[in-house]
PDB file of N, CA and C in Angstrom:
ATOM      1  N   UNK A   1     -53.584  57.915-143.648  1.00  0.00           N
ATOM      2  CA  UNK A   1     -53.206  58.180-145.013  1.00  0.00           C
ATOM      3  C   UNK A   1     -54.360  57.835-145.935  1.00  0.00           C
ATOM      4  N   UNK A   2     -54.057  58.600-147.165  1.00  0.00           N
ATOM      5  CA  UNK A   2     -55.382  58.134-147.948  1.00  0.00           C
ATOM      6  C   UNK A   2     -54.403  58.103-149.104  1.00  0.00           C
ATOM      7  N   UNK A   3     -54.527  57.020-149.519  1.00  0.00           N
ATOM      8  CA  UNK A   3     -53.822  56.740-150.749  1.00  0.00           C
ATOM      9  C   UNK A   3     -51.731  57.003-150.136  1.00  0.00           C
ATOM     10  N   UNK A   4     -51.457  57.674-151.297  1.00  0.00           N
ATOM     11  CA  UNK A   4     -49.935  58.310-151.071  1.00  0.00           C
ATOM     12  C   UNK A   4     -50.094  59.632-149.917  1.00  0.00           C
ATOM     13  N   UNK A   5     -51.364  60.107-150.001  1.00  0.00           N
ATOM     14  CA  UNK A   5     -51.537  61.633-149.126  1.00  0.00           C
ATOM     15  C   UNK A   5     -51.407  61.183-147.503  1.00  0.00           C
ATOM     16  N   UNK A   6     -50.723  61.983-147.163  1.00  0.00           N
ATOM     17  CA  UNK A   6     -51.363  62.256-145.559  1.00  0.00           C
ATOM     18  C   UNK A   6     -52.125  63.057-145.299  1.00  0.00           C
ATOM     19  N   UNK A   7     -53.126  62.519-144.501  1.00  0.00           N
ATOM     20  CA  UNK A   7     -53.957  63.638-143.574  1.00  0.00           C
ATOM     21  C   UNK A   7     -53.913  63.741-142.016  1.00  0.00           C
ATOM     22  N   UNK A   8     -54.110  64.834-142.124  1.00  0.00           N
ATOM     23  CA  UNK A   8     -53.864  65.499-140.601  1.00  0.00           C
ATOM     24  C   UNK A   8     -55.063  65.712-140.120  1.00  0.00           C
ATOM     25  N   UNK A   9     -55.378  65.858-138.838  1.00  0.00           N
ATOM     26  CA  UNK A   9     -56.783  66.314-138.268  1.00  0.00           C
ATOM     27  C   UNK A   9     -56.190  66.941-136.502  1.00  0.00           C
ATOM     28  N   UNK A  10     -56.870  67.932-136.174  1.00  0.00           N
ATOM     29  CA  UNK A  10     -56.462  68.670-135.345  1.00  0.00           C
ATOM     30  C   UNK A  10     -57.133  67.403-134.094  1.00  0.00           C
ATOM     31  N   UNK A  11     -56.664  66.832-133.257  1.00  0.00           N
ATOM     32  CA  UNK A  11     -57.029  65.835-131.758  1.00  0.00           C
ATOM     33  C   UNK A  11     -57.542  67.293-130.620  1.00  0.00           C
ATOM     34  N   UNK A  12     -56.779  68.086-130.831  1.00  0.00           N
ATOM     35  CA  UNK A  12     -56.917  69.282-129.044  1.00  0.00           C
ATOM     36  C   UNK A  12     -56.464  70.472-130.421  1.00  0.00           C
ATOM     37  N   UNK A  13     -57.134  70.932-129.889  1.00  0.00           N
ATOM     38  CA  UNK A  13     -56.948  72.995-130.259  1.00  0.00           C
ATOM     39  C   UNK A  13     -56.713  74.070-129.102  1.00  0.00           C
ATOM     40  N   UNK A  14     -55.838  74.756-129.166  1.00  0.00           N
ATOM     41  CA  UNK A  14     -55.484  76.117-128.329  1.00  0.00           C
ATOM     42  C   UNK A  14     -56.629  76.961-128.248  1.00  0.00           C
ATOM     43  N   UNK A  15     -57.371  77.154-127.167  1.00  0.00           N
ATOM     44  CA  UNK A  15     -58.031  78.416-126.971  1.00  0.00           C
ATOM     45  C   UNK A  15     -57.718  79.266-125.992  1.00  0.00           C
ATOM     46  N   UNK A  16     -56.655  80.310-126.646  1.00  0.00           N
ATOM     47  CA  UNK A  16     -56.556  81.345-126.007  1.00  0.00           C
ATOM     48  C   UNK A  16     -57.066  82.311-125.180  1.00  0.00           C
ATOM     49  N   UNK A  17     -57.258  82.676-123.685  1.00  0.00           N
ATOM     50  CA  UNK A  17     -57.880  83.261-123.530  1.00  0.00           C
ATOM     51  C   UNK A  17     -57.423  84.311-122.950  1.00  0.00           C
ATOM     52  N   UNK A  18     -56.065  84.994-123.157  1.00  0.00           N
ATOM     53  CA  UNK A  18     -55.650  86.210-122.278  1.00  0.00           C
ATOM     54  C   UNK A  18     -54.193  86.173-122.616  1.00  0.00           C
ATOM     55  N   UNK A  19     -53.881  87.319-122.051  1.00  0.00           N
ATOM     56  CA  UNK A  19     -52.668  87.642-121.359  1.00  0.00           C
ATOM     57  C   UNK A  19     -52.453  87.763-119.778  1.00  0.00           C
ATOM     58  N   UNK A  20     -51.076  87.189-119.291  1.00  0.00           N
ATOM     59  CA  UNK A  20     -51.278  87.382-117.950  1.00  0.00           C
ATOM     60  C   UNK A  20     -50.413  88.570-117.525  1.00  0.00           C
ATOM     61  N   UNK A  21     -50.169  88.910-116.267  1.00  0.00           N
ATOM     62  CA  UNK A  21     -49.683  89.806-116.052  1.00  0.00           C
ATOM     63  C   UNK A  21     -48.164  90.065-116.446  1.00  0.00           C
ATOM     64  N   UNK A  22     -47.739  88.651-116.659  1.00  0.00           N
ATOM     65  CA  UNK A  22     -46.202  88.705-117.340  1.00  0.00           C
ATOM     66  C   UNK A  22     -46.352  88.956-118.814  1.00  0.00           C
ATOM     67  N   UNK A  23     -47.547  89.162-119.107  1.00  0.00           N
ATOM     68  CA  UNK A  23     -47.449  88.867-120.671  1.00  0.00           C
ATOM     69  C   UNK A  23     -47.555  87.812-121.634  1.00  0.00           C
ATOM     70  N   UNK A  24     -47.484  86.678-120.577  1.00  0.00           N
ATOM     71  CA  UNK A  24     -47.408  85.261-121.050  1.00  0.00           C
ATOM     72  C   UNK A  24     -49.434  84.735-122.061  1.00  0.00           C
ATOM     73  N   UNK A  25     -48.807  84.039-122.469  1.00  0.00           N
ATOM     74  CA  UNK A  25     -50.616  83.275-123.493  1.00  0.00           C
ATOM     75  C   UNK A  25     -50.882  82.528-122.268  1.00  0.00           C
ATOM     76  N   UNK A  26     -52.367  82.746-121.829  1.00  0.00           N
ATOM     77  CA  UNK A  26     -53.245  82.132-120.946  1.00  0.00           C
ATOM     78  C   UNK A  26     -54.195  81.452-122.095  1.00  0.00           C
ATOM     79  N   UNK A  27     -54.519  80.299-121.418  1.00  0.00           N
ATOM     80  CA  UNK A  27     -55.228  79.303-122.695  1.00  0.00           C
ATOM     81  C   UNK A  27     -55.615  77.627-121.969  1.00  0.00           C
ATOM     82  N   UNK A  28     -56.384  76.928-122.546  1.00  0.00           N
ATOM     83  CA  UNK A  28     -56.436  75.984-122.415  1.00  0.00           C
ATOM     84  C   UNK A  28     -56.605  75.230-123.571  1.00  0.00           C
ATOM     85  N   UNK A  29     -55.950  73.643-123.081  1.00  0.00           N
ATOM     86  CA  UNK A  29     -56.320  72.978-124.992  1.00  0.00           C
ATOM     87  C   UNK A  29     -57.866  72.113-124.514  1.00  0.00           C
ATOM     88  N   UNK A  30     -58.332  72.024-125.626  1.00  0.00           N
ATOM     89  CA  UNK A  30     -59.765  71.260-126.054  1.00  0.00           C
ATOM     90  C   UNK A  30     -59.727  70.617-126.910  1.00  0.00           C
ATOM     91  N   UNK A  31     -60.358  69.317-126.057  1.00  0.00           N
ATOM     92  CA  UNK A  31     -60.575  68.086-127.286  1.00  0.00           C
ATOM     93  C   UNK A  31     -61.364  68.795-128.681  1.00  0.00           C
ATOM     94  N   UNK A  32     -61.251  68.044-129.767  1.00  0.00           N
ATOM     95  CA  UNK A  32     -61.999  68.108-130.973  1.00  0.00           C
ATOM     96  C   UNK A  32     -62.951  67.181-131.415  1.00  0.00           C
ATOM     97  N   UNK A  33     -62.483  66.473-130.746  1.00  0.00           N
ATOM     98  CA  UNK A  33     -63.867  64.951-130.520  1.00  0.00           C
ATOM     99  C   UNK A  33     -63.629  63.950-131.617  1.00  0.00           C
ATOM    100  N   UNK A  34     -62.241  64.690-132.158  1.00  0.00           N
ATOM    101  CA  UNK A  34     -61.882  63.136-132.989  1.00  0.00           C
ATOM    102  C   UNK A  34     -60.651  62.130-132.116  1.00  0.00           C
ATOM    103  N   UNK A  35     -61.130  61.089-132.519  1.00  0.00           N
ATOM    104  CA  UNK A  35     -60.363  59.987-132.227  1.00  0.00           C
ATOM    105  C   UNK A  35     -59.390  59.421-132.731  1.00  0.00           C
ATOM    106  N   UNK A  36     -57.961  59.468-132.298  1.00  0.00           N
ATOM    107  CA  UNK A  36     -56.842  59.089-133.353  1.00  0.00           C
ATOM    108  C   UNK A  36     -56.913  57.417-133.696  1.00  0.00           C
ATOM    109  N   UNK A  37     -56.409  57.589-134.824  1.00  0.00           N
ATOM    110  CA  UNK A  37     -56.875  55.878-135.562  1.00  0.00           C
ATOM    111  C   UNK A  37     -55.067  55.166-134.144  1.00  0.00           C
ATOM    112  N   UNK A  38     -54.628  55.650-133.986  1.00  0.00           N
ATOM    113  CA  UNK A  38     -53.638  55.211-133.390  1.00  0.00           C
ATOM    114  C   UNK A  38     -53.720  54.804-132.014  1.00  0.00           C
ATOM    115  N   UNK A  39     -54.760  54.831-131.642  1.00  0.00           N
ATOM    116  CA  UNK A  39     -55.772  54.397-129.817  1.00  0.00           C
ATOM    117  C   UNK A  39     -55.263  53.248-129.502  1.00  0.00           C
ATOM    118  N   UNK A  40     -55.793  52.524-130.872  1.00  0.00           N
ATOM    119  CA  UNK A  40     -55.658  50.697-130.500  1.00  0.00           C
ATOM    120  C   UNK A  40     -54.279  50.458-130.495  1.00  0.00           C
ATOM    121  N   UNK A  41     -53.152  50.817-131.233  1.00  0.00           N
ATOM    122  CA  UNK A  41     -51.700  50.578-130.992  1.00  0.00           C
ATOM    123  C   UNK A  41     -51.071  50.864-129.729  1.00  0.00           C
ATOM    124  N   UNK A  42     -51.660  51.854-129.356  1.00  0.00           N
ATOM    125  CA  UNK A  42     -51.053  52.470-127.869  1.00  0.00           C
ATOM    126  C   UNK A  42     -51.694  51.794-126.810  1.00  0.00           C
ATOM    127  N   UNK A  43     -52.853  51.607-126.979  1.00  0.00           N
ATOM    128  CA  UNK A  43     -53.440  50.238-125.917  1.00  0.00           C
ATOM    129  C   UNK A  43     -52.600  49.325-126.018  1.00  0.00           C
ATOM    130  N   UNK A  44     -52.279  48.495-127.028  1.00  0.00           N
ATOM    131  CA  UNK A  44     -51.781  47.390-127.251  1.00  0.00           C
ATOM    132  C   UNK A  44     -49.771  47.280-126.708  1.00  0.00           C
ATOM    133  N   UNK A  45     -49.439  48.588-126.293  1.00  0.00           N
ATOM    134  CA  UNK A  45     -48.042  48.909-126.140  1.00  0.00           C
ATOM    135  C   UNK A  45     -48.236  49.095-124.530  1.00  0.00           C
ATOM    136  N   UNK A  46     -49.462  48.863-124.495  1.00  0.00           N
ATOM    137  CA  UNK A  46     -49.663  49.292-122.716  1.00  0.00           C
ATOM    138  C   UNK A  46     -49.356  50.727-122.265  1.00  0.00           C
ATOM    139  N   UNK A  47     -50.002  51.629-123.445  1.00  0.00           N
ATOM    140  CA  UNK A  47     -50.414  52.813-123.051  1.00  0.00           C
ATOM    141  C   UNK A  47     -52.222  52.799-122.443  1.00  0.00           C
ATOM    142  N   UNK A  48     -52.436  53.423-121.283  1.00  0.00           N
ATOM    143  CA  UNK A  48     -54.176  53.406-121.419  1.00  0.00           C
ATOM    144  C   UNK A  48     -54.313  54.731-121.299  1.00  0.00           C
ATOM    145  N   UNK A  49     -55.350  55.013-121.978  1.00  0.00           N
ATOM    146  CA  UNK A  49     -55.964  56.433-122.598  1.00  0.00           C
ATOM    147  C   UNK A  49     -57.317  56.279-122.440  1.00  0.00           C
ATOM    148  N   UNK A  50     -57.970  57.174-121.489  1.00  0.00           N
ATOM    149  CA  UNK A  50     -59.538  57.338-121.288  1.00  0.00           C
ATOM    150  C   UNK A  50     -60.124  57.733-122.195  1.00  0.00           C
ATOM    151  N   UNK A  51     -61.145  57.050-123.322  1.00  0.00           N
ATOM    152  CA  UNK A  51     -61.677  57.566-124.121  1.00  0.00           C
ATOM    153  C   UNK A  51     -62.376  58.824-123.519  1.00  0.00           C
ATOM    154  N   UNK A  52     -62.800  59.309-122.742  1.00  0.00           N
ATOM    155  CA  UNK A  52     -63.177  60.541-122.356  1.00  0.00           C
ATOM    156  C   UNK A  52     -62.432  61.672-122.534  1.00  0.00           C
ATOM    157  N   UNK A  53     -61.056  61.635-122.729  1.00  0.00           N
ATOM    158  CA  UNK A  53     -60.215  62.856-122.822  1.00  0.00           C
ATOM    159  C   UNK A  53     -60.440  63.362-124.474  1.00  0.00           C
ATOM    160  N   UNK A  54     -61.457  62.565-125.513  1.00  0.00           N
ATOM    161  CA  UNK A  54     -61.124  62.772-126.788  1.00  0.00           C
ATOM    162  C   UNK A  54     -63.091  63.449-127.018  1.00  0.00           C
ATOM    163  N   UNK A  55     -63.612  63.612-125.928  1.00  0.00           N
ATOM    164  CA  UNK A  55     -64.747  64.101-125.972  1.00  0.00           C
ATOM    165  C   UNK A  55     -64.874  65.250-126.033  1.00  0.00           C
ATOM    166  N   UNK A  56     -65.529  65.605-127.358  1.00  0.00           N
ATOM    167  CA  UNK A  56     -66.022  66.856-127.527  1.00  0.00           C
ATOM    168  C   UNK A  56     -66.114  68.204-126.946  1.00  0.00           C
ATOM    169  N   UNK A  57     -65.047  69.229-126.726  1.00  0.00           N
ATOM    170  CA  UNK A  57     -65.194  70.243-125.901  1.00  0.00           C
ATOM    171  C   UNK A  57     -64.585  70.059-124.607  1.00  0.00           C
ATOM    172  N   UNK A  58     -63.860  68.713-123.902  1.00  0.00           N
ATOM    173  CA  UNK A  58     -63.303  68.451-123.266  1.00  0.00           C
ATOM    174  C   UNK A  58     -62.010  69.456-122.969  1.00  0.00           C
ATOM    175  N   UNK A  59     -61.964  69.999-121.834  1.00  0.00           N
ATOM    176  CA  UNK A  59     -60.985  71.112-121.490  1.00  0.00           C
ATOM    177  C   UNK A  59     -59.847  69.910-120.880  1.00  0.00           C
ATOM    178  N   UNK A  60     -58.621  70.019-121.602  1.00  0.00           N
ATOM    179  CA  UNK A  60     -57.539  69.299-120.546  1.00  0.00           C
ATOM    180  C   UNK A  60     -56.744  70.278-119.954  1.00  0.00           C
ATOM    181  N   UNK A  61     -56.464  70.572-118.781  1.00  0.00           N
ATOM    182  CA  UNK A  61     -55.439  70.859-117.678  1.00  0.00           C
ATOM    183  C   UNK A  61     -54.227  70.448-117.171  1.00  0.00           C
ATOM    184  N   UNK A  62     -53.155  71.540-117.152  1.00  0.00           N
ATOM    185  CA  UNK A  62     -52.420  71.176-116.229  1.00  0.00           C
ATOM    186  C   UNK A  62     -52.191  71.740-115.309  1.00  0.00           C
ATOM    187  N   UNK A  63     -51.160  71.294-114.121  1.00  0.00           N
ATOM    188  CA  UNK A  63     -50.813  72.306-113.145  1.00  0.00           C
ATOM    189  C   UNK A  63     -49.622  73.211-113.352  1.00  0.00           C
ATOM    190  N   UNK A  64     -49.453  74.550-112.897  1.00  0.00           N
ATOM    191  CA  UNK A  64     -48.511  75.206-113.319  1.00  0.00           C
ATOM    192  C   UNK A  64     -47.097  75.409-112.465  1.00  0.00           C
TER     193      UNK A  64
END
């Protein structure tokens, strides 16, 4: 927050890259290389999060 405002900032973005044969969105998400101010809380709740997943251009995957 900045002041009364919230701000938002995109963490992963959709890059689309197709259609598949069903028709379905083929895509993967990519880091944006920002870091959520919310890291240290979720550490602290005994979440662990590889700072590497928030690196720049970082493709995350799943299995389908």
């Amino acid at each position: 927050m900045e002041g009364a405002v919230v701000t938002m900032q995109e963490i992963f973005r959709f890059v689309r890259t197709g259609l598949d044969n069903d028709g379905r969105v083929r895509g993967y998400f990519e880091a944006t290389g920002i870091v959520p101010r919310c890291t240290e809380r979720l550490r602290l709740a005994g979440v662990q999060l590889s700072p590497a997943i928030f690196e720049r251009g970082r493709r995350q995957t799943r299995a389908a």
